[in-house]
C-alpha atoms as a PDB file:
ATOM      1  CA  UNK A   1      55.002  77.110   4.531  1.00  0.00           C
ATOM      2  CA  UNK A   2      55.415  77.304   0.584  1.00  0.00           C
ATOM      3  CA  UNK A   3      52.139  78.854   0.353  1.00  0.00           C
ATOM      4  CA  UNK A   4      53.150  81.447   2.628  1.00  0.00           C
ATOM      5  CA  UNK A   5      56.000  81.701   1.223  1.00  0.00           C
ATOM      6  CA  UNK A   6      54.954  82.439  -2.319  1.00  0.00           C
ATOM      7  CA  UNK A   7      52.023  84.785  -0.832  1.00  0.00           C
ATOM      8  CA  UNK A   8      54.459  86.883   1.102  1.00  0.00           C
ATOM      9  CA  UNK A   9      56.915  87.203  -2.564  1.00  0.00           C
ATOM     10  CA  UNK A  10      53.663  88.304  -4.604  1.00  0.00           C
ATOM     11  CA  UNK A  11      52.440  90.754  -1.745  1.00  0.00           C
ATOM     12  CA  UNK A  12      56.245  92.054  -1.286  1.00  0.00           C
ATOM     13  CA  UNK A  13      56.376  92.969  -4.782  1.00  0.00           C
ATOM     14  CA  UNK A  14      52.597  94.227  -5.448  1.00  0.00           C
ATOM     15  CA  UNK A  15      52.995  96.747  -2.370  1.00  0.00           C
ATOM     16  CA  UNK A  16      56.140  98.068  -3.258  1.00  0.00           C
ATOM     17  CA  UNK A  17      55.028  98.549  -7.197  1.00  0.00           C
ATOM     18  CA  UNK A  18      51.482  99.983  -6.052  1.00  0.00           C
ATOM     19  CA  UNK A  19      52.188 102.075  -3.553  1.00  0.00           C
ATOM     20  CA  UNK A  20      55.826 102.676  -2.567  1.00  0.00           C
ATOM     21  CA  UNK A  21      57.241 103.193  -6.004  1.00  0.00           C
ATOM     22  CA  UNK A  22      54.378 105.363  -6.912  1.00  0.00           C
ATOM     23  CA  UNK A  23      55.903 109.366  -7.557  1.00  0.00           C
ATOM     24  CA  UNK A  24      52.828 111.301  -6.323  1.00  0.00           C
ATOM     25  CA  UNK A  25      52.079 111.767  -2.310  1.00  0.00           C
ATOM     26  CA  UNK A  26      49.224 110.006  -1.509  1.00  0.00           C
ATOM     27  CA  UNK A  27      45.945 111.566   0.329  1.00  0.00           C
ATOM     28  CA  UNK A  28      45.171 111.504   3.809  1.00  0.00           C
ATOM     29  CA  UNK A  29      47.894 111.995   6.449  1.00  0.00           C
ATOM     30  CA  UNK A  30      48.190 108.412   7.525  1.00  0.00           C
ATOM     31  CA  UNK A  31      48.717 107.202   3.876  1.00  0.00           C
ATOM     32  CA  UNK A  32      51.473 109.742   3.610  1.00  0.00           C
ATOM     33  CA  UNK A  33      53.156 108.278   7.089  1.00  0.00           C
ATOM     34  CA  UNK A  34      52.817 105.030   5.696  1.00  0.00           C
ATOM     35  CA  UNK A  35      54.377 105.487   2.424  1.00  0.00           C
ATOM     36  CA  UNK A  36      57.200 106.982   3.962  1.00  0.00           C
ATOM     37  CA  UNK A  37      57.350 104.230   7.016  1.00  0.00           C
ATOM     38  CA  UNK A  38      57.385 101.621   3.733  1.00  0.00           C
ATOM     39  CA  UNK A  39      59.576 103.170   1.873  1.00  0.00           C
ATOM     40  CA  UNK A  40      62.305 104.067   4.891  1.00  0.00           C
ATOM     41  CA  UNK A  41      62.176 108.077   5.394  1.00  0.00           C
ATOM     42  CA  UNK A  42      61.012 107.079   8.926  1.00  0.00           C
ATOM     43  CA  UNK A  43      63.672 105.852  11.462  1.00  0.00           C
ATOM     44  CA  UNK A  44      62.813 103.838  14.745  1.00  0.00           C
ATOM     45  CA  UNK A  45      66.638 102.987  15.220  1.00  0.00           C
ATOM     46  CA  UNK A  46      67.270 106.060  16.932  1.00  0.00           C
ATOM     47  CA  UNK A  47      64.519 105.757  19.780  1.00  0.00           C
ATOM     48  CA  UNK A  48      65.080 101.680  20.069  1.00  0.00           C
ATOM     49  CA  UNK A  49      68.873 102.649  20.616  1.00  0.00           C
ATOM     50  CA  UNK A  50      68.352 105.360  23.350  1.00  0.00           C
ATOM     51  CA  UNK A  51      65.897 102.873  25.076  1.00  0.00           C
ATOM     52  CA  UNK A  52      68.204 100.312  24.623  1.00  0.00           C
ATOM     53  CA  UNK A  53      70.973 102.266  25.527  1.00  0.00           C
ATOM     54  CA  UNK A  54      69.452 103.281  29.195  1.00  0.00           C
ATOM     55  CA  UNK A  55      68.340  99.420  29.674  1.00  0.00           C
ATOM     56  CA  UNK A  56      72.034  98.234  28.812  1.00  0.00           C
ATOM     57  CA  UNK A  57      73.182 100.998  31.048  1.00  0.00           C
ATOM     58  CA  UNK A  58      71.072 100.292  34.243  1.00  0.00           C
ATOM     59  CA  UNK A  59      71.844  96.219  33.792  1.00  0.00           C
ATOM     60  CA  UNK A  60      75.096  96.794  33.618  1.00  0.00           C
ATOM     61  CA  UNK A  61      75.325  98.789  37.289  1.00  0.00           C
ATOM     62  CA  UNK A  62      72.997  96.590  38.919  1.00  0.00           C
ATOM     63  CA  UNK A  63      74.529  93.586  37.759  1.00  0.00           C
ATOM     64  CA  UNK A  64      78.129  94.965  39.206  1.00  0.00           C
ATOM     65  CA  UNK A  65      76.454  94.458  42.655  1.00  0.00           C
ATOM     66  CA  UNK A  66      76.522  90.895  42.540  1.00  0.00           C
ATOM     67  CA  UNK A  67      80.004  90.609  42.492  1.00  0.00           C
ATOM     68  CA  UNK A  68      80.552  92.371  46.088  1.00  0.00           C
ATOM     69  CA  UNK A  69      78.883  88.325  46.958  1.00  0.00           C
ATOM     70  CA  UNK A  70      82.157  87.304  45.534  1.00  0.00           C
ATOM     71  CA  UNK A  71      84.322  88.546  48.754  1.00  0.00           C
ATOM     72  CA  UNK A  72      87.999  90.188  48.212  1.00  0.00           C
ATOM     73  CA  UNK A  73      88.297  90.330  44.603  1.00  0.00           C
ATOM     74  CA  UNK A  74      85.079  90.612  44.015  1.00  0.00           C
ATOM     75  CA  UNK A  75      85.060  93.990  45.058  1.00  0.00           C
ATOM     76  CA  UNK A  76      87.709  95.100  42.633  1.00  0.00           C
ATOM     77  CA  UNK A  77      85.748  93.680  39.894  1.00  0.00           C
ATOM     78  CA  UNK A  78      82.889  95.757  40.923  1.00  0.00           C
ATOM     79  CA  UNK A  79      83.974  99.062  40.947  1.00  0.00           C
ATOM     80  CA  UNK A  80      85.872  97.803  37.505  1.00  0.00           C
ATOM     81  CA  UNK A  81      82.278  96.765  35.915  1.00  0.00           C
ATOM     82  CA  UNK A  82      80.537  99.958  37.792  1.00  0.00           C
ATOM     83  CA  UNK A  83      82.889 102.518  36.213  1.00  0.00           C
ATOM     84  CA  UNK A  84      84.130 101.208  33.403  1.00  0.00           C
ATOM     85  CA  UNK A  85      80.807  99.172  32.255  1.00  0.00           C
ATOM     86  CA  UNK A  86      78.895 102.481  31.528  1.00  0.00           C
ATOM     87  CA  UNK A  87      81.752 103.830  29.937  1.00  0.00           C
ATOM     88  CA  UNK A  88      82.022 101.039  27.474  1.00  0.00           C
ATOM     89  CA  UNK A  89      77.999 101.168  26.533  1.00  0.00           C
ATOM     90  CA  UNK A  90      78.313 104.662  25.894  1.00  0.00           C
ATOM     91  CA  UNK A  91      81.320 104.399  23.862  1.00  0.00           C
ATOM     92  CA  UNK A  92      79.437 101.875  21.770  1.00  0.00           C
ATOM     93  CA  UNK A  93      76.029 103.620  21.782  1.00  0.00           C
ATOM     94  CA  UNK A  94      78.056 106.886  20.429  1.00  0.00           C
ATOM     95  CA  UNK A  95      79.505 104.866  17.728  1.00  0.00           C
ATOM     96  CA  UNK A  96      76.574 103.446  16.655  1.00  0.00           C
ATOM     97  CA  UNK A  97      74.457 106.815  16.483  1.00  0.00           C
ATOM     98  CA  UNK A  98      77.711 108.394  14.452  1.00  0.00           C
ATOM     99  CA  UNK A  99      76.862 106.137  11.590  1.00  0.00           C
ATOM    100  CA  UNK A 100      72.650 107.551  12.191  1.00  0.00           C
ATOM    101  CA  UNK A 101      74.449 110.481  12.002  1.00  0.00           C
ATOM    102  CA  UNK A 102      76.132 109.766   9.026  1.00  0.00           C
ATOM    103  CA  UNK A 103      72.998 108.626   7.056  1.00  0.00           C
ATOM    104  CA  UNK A 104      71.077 111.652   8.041  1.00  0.00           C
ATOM    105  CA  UNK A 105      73.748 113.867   6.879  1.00  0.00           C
ATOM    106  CA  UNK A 106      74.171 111.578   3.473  1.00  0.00           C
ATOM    107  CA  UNK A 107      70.269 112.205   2.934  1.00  0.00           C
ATOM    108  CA  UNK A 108      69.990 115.716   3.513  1.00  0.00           C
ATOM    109  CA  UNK A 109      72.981 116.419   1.276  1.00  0.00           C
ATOM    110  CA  UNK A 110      71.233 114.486  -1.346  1.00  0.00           C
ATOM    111  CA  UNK A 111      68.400 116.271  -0.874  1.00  0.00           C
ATOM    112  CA  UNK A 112      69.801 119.500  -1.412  1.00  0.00           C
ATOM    113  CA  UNK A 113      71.205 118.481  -4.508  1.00  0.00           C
ATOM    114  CA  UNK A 114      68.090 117.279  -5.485  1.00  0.00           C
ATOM    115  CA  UNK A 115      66.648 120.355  -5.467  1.00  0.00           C
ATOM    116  CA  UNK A 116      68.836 122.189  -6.972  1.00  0.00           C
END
């Protein structure tokens, strides 16, 4: 576990100092993806969010049904969790993507003033 350890410190630091720090692009489209996966200009949250988003979503409507097993009140708290369940998930997927938002915003800003 040390040994791994101390392996996964000295390759941490070599890859970022050899090829993610480096200024010039690298050759060959797949290097360029990869320095920019390494280095953050590529974002997975977005897609992981939307998938998670539709998963949370459908789980929370098909898990409403098991309360109509529950008899009288049961029923009450089903059309609560159908209706108001997807509400909630959306409200919190929305915030989530404002801060995505946010970020992308913040970077091309500072890219514009880069350039300028």
């Amino acid at each position: 576990m040390i040994i791994a350890a101390i392996l996964a410190i000295i390759g941490g630091i070599l890859l970022y100092f050899l090829f993610v720090k480096k200024k010039e692009d690298p050759k060959g489209k797949f290097a360029k993806w990869l320095k920019d996966f390494l280095s953050f200009k590529i974002m997975w949250i977005e897609g992981i969010l939307k998938v998670v988003y539709y998963m949370a979503t459908i789980f929370i409507i098909l898990f409403s049904f098991s309360f109509l097993s529950l008899g009288g009140t049961g029923v009450l708290t089903f059309f609560m969790c159908l209706i108001l369940g997807p509400i909630f998930i959306r409200l919190a997927y929305e915030m989530t993507m404002m801060f995505i938002m946010i970020w992308h915003n913040t970077r091309d800003i500072a890219d514009n003033t880069k350039k300028k």
